[in-house]
C-alpha atoms as a PDB file:
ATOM      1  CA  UNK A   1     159.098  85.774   7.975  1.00  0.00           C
ATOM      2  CA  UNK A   2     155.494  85.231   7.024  1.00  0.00           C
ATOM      3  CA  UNK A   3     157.222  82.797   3.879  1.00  0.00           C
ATOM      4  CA  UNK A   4     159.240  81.148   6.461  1.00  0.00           C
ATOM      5  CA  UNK A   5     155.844  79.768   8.655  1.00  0.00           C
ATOM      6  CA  UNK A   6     153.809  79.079   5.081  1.00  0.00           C
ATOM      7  CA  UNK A   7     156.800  76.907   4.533  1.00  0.00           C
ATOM      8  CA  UNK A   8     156.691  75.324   7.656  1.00  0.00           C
ATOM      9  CA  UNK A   9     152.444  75.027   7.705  1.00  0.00           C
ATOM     10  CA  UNK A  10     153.016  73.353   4.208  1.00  0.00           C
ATOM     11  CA  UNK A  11     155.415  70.812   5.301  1.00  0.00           C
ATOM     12  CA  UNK A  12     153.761  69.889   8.351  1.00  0.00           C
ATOM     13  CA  UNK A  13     150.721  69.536   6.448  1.00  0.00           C
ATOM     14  CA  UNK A  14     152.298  67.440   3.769  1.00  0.00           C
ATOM     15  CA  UNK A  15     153.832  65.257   6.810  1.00  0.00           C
ATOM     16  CA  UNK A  16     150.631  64.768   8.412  1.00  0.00           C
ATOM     17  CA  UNK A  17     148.923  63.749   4.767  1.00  0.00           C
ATOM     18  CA  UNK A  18     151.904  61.250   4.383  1.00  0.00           C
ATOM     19  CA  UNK A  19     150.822  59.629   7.911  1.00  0.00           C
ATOM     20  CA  UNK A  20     147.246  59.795   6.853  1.00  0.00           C
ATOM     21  CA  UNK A  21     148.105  57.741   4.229  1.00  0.00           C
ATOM     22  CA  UNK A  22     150.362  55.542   5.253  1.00  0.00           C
ATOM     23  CA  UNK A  23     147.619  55.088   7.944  1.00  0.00           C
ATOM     24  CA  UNK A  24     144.838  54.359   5.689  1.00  0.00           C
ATOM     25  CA  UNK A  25     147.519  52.328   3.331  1.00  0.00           C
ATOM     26  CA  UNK A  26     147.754  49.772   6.337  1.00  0.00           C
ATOM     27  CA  UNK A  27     144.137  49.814   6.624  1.00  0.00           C
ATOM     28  CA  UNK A  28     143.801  49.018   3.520  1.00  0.00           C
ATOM     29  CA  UNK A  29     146.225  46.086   3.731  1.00  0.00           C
ATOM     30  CA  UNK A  30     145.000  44.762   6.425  1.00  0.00           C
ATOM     31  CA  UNK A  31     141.485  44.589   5.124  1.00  0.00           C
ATOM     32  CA  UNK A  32     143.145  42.609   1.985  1.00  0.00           C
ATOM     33  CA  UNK A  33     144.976  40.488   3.716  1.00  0.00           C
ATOM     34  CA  UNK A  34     142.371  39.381   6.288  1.00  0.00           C
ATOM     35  CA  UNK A  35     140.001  39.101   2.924  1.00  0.00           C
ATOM     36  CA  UNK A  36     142.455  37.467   0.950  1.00  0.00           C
ATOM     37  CA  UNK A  37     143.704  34.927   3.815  1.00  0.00           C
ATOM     38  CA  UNK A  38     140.084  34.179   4.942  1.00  0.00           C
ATOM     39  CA  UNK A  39     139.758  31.335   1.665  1.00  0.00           C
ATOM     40  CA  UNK A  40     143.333  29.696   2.328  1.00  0.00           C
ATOM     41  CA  UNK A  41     142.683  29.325   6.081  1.00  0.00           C
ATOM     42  CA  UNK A  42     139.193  27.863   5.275  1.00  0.00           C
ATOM     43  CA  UNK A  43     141.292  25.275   2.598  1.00  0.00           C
ATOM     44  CA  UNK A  44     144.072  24.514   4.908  1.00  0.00           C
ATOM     45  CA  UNK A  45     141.195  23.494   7.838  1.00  0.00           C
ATOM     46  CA  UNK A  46     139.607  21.335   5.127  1.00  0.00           C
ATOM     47  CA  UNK A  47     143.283  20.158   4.337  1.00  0.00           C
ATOM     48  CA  UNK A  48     144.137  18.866   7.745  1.00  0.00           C
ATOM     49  CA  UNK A  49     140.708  17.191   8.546  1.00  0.00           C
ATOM     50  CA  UNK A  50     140.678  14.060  10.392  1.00  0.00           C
ATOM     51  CA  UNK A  51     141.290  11.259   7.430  1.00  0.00           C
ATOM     52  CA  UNK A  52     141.593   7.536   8.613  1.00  0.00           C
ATOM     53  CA  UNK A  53     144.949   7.746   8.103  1.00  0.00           C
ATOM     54  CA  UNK A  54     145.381  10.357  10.555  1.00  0.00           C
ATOM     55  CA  UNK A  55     143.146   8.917  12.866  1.00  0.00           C
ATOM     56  CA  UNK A  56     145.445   5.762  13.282  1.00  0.00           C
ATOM     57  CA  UNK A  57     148.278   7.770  13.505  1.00  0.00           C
ATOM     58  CA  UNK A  58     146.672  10.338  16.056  1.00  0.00           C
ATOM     59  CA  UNK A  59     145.673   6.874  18.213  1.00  0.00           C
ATOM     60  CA  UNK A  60     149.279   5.468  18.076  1.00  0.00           C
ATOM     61  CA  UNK A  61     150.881   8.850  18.979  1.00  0.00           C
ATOM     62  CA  UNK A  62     148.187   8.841  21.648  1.00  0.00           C
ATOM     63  CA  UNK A  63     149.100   5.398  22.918  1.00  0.00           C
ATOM     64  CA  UNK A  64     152.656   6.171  22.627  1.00  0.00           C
ATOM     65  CA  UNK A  65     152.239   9.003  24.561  1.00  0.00           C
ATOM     66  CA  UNK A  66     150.253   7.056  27.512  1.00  0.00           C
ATOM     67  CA  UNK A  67     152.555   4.363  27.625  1.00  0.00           C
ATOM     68  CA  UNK A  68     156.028   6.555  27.519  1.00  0.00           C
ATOM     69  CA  UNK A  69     156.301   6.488  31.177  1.00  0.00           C
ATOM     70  CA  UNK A  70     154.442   3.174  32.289  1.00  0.00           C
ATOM     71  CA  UNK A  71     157.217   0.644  30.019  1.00  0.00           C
ATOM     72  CA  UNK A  72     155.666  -2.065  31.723  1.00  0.00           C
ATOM     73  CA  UNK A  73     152.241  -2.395  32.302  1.00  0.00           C
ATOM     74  CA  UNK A  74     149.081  -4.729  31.885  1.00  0.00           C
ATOM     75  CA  UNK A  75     149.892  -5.146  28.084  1.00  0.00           C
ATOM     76  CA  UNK A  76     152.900  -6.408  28.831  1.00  0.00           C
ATOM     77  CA  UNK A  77     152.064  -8.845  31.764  1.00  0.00           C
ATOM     78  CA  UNK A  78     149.066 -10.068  29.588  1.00  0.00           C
ATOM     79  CA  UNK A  79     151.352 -11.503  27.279  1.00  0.00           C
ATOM     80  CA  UNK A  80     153.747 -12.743  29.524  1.00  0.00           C
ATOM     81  CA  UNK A  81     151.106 -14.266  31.028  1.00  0.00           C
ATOM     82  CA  UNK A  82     149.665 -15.857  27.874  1.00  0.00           C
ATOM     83  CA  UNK A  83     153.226 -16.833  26.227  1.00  0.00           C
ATOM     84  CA  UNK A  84     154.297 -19.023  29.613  1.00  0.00           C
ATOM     85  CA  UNK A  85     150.843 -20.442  29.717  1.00  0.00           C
ATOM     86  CA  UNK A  86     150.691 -21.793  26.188  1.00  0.00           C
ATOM     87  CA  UNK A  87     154.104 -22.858  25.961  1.00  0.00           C
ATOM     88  CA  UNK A  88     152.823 -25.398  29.030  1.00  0.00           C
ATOM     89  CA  UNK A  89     149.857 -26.796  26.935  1.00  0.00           C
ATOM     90  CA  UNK A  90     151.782 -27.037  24.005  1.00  0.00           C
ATOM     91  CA  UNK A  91     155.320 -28.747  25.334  1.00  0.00           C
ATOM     92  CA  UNK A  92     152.003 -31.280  27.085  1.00  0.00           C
ATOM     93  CA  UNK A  93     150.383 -31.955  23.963  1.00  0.00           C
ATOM     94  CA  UNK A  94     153.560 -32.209  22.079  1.00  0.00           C
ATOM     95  CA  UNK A  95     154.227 -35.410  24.172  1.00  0.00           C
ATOM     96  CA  UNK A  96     157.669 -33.559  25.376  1.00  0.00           C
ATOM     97  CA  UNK A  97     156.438 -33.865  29.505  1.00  0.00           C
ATOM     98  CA  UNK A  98     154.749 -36.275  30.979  1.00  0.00           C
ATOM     99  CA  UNK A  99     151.022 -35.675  31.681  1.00  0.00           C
ATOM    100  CA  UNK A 100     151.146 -37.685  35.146  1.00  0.00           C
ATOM    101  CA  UNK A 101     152.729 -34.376  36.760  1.00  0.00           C
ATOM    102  CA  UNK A 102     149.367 -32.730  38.457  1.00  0.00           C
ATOM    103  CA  UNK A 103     151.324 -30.036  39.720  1.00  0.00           C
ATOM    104  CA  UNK A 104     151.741 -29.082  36.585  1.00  0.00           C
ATOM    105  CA  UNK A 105     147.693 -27.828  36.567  1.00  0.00           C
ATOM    106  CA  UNK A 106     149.053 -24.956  38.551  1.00  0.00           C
ATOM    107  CA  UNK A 107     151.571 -24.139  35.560  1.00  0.00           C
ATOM    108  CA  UNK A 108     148.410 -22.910  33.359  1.00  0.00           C
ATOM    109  CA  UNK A 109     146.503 -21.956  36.284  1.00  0.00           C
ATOM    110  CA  UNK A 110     148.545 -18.739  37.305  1.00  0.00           C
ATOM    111  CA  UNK A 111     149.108 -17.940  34.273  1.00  0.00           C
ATOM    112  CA  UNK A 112     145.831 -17.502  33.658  1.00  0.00           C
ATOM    113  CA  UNK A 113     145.342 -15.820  36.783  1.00  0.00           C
ATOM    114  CA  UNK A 114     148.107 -13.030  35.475  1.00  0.00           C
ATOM    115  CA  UNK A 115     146.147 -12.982  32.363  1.00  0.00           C
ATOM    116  CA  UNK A 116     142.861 -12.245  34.220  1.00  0.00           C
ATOM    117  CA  UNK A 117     145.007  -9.467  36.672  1.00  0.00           C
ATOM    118  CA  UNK A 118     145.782  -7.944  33.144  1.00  0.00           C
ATOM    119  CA  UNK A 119     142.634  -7.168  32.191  1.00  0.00           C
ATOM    120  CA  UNK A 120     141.138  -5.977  34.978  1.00  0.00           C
ATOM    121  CA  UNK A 121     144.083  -3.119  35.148  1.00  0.00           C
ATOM    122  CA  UNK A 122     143.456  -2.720  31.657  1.00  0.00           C
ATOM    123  CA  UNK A 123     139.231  -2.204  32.756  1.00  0.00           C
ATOM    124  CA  UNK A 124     140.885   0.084  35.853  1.00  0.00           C
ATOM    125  CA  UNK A 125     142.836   2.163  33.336  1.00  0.00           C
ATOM    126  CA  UNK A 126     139.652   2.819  31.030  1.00  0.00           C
ATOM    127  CA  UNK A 127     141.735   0.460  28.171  1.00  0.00           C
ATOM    128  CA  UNK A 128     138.373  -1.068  27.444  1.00  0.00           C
ATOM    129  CA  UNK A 129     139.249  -2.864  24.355  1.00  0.00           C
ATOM    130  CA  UNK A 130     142.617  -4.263  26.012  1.00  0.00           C
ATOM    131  CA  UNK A 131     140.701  -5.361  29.255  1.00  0.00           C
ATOM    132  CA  UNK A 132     138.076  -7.203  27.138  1.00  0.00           C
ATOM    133  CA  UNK A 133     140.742  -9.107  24.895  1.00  0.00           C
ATOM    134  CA  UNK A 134     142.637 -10.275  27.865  1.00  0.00           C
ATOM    135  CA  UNK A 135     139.440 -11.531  29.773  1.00  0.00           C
ATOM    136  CA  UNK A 136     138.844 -13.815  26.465  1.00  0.00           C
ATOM    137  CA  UNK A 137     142.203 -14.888  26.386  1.00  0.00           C
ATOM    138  CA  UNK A 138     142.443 -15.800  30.499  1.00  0.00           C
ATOM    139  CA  UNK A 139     139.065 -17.401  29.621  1.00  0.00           C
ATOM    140  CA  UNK A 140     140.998 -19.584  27.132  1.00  0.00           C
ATOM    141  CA  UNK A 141     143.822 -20.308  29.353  1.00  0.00           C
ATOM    142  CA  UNK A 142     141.225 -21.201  31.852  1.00  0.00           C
ATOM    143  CA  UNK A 143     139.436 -23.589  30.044  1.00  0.00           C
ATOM    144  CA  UNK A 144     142.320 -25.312  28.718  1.00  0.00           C
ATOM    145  CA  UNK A 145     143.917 -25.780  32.189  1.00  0.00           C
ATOM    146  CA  UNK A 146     140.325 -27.575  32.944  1.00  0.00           C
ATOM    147  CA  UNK A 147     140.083 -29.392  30.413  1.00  0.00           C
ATOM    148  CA  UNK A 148     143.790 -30.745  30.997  1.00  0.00           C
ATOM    149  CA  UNK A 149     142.298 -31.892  34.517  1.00  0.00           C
ATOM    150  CA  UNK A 150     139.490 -33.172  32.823  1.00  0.00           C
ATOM    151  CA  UNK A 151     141.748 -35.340  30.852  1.00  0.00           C
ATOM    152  CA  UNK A 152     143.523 -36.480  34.581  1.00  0.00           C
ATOM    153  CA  UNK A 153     140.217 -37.784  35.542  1.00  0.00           C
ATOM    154  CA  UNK A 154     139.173 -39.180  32.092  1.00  0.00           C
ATOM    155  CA  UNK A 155     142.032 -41.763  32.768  1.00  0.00           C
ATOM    156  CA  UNK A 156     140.686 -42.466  35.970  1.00  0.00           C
ATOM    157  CA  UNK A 157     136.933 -42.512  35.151  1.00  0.00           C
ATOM    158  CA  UNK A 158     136.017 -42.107  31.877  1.00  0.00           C
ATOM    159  CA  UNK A 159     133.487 -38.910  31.696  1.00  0.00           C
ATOM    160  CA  UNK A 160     129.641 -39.831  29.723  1.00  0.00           C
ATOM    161  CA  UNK A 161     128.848 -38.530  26.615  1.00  0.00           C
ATOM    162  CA  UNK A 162     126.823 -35.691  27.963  1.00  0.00           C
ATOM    163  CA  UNK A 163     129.278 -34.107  29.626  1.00  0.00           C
ATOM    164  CA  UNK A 164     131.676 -34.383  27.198  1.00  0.00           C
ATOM    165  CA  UNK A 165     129.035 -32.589  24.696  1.00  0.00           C
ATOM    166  CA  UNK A 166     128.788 -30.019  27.331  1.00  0.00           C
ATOM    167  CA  UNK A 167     132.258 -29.449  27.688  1.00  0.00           C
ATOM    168  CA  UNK A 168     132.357 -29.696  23.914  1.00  0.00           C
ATOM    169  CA  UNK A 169     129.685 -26.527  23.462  1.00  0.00           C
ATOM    170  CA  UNK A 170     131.657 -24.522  25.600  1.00  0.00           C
ATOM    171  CA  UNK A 171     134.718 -25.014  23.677  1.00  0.00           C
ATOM    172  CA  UNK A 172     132.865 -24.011  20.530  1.00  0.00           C
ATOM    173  CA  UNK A 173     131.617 -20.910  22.050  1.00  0.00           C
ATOM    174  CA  UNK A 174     134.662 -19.834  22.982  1.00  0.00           C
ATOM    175  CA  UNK A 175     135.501 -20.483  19.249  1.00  0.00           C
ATOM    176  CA  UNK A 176     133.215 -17.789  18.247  1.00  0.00           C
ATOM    177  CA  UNK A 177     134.277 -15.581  20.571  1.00  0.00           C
ATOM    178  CA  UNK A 178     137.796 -15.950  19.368  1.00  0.00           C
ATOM    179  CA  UNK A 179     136.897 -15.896  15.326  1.00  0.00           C
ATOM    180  CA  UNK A 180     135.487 -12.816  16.259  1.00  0.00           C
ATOM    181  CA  UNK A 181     138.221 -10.717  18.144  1.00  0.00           C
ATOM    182  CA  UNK A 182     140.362 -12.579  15.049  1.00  0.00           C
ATOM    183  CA  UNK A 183     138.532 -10.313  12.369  1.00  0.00           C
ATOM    184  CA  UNK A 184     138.385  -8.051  15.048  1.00  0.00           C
ATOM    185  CA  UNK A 185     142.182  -7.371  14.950  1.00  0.00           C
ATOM    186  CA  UNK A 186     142.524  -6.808  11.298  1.00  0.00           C
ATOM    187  CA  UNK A 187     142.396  -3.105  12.107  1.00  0.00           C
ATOM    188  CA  UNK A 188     145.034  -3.811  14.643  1.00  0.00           C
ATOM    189  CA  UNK A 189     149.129  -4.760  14.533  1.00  0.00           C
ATOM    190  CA  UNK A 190     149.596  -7.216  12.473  1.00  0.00           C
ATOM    191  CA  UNK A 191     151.441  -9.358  15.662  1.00  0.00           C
ATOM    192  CA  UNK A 192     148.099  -9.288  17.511  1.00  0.00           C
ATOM    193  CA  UNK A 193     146.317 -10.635  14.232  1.00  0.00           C
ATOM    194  CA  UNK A 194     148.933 -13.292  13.696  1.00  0.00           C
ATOM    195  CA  UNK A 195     148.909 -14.278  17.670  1.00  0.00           C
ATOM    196  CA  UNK A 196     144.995 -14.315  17.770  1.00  0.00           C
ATOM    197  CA  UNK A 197     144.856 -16.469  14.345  1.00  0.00           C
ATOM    198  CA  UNK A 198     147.191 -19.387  15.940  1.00  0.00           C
ATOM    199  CA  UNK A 199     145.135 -19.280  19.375  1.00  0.00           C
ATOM    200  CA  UNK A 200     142.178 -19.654  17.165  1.00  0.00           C
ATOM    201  CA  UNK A 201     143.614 -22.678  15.483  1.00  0.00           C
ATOM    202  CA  UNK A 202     144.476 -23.976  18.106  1.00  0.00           C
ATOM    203  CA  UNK A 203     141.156 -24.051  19.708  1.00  0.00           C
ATOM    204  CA  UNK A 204     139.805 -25.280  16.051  1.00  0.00           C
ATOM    205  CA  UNK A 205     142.126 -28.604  16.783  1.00  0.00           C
ATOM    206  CA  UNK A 206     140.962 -28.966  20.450  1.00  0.00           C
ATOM    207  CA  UNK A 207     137.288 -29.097  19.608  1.00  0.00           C
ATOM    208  CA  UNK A 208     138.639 -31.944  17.625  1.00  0.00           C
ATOM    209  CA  UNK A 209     140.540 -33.587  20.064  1.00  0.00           C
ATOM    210  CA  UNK A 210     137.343 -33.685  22.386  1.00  0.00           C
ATOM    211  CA  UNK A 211     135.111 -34.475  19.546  1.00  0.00           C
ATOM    212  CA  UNK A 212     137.228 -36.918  17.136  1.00  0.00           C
ATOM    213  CA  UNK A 213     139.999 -37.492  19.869  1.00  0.00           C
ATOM    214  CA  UNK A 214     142.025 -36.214  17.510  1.00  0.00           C
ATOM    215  CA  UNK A 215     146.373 -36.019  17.707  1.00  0.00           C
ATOM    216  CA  UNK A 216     147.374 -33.692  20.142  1.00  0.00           C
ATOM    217  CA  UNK A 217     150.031 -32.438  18.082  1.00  0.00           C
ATOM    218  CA  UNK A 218     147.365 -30.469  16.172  1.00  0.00           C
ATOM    219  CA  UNK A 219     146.678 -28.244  19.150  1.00  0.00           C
ATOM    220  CA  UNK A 220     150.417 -28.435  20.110  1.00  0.00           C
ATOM    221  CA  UNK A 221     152.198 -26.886  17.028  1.00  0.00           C
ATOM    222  CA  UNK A 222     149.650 -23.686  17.124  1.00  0.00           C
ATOM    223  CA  UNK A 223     150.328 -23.049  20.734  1.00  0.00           C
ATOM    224  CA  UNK A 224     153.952 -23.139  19.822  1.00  0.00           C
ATOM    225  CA  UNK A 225     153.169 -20.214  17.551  1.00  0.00           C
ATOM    226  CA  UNK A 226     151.006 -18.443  20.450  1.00  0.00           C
ATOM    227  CA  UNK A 227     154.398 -18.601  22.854  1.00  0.00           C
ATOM    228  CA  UNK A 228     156.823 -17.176  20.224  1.00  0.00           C
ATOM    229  CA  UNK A 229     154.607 -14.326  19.295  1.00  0.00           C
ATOM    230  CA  UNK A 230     153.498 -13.522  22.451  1.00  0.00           C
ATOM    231  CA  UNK A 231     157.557 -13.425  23.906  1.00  0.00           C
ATOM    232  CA  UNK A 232     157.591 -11.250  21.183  1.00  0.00           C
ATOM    233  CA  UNK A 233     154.645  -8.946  22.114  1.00  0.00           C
ATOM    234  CA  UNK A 234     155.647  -8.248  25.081  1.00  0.00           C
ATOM    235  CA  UNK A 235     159.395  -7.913  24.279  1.00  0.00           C
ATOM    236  CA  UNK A 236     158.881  -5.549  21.999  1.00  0.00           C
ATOM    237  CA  UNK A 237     156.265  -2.892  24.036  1.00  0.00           C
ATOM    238  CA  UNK A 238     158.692  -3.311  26.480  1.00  0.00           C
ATOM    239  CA  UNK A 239     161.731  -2.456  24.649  1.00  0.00           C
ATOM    240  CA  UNK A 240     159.718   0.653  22.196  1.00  0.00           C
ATOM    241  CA  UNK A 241     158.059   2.194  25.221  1.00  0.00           C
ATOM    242  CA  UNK A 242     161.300   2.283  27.496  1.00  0.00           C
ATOM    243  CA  UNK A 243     163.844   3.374  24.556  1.00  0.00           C
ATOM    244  CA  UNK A 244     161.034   5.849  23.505  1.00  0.00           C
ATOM    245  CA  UNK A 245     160.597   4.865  20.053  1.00  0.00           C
ATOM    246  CA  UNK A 246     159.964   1.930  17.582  1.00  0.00           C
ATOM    247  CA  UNK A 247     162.865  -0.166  17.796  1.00  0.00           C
ATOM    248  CA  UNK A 248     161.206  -4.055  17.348  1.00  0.00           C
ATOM    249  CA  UNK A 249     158.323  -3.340  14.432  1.00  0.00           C
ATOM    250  CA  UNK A 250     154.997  -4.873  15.341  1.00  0.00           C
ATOM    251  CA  UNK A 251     153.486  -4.692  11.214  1.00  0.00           C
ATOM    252  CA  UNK A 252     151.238  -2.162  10.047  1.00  0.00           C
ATOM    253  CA  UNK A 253     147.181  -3.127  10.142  1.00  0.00           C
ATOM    254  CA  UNK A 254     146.016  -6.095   7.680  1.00  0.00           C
ATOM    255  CA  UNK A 255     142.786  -3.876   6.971  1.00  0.00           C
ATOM    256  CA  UNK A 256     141.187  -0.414   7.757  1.00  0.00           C
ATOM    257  CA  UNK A 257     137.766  -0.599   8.861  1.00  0.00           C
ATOM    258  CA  UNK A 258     137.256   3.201   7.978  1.00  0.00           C
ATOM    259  CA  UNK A 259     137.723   1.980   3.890  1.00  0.00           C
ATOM    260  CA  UNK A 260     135.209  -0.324   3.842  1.00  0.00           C
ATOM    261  CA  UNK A 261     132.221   2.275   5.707  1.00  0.00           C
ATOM    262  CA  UNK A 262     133.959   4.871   2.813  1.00  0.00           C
ATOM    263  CA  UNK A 263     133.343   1.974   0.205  1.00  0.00           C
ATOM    264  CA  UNK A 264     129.878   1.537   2.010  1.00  0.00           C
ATOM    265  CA  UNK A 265     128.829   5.312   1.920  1.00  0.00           C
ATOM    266  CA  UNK A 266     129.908   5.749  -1.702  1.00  0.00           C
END
């Protein structure tokens, strides 16, 4: 009998060693693998840092993401906006309707107005960079509109030199303001590049006209290219953000801005 409960002591005993260890065993395993995963956490967090790759595709999934619901918004009347109000300047410097029409003032006018709305929604929705390319390019509409008036009462009363250097210094400086959003979008689609470049040319040719009264059809063929890619802006947002994906391609970025401050810093 007394054999029987040594027995029995001895195999709890061993039982209760075996959990010991297997206890401690875990411990131990755990210790290891908290030691031994500590380094390949710290190199996947320096693996997944924020490159400028990333960051452009973080900002479109961002955008994406903003504009999934809202298919059509202030981006999208901005460009409507712009493409009907350039295709009136240009079919008027083309020679292809008659200039005699002043009704047809109004044709660039509210278009330019819908411009304007656009980036003040764009300002209202914290779209800062949006609202502040819009208010150049109502500004533009704007002052071609005027100075299509201007030309109405040029016919009937020729305007002096001064204000027509006046009129010509504003033009200019709106020419600088454009360049600049221009190399500004470089970083951007490669659409809003392409659609800033023509409006810039044709601004180039209608300093010219003013100046040198040069032919209209410089400032005509230009806004031609404004209309079709603007129709196609705005086509296109439409169509991604209601189908929920990238179905009309708007080109990848000309440049990155974050290579040349890496180029800068090395």
């Amino acid at each position: 009998m007394s054999e029987q409960i040594s027995t029995q002591t001895d195999e709890w005993d061993s039982i209760h060693t075996d959990q010991e260890k297997q206890k401690t065993e875990t411990e131990i395993e755990m210790k290891e693998i908290t030691s031994t995963d500590s380094q390949p956490l710290l190199v996947k967090r320096q693996e997944i840092r924020p490159t400028p790759r990333n960051r452009v595709r973080v900002a479109k999934e961002i955008a994406n993401a903003q504009t999934k619901d809202n298919f059509l918004g202030p981006t999208q009347l901005g460009y409507m906006g712009l493409s009907f109000g350039s295709f009136v300047v240009a079919v008027l410097n083309l020679g292809l309707w008659s200039e005699n029409i002043q009704s047809l003032y109004w044709f660039v006018l509210i278009p330019a107005i819908l411009v304007l709305l656009a980036a003040i929604l764009s300002y209202l929705l914290h779209n800062n960079l949006e609202a502040s390319i819009f208010f150049v390019l109502s500004v533009f509409l704007f002052a071609v509109s005027s100075t299509w008036v201007v030309d109405l009462w040029d016919n009937l009363n020729p305007l002096p030199p001064g204000k027509m250097r006046l009129l010509a210094s504003f033009f200019v400086t709106l020419f600088i303001f454009l360049v600049f959003f221009t190399f500004f979008t470089l970083q951007m689609a490669q659409m809003i590049f392409w659609l800033f470049f023509s409006l810039s040319l044709a601004m180039f040719f209608l300093i010219f006209r003013i100046i040198y009264s040069a032919n209209n059809i410089l400032v005509g063929v230009p806004l031609i290219m404004t209309t079709c890619l603007s129709v196609y802006l705005s086509v296109s947002l439409t169509l991604n953000n209601l189908v929920g994906k990238q179905v009309l391609p708007l080109g990848n970025p000309l440049y990155n801005w974050s290579n040349f401050n890496l180029h800068l810093t090395n």
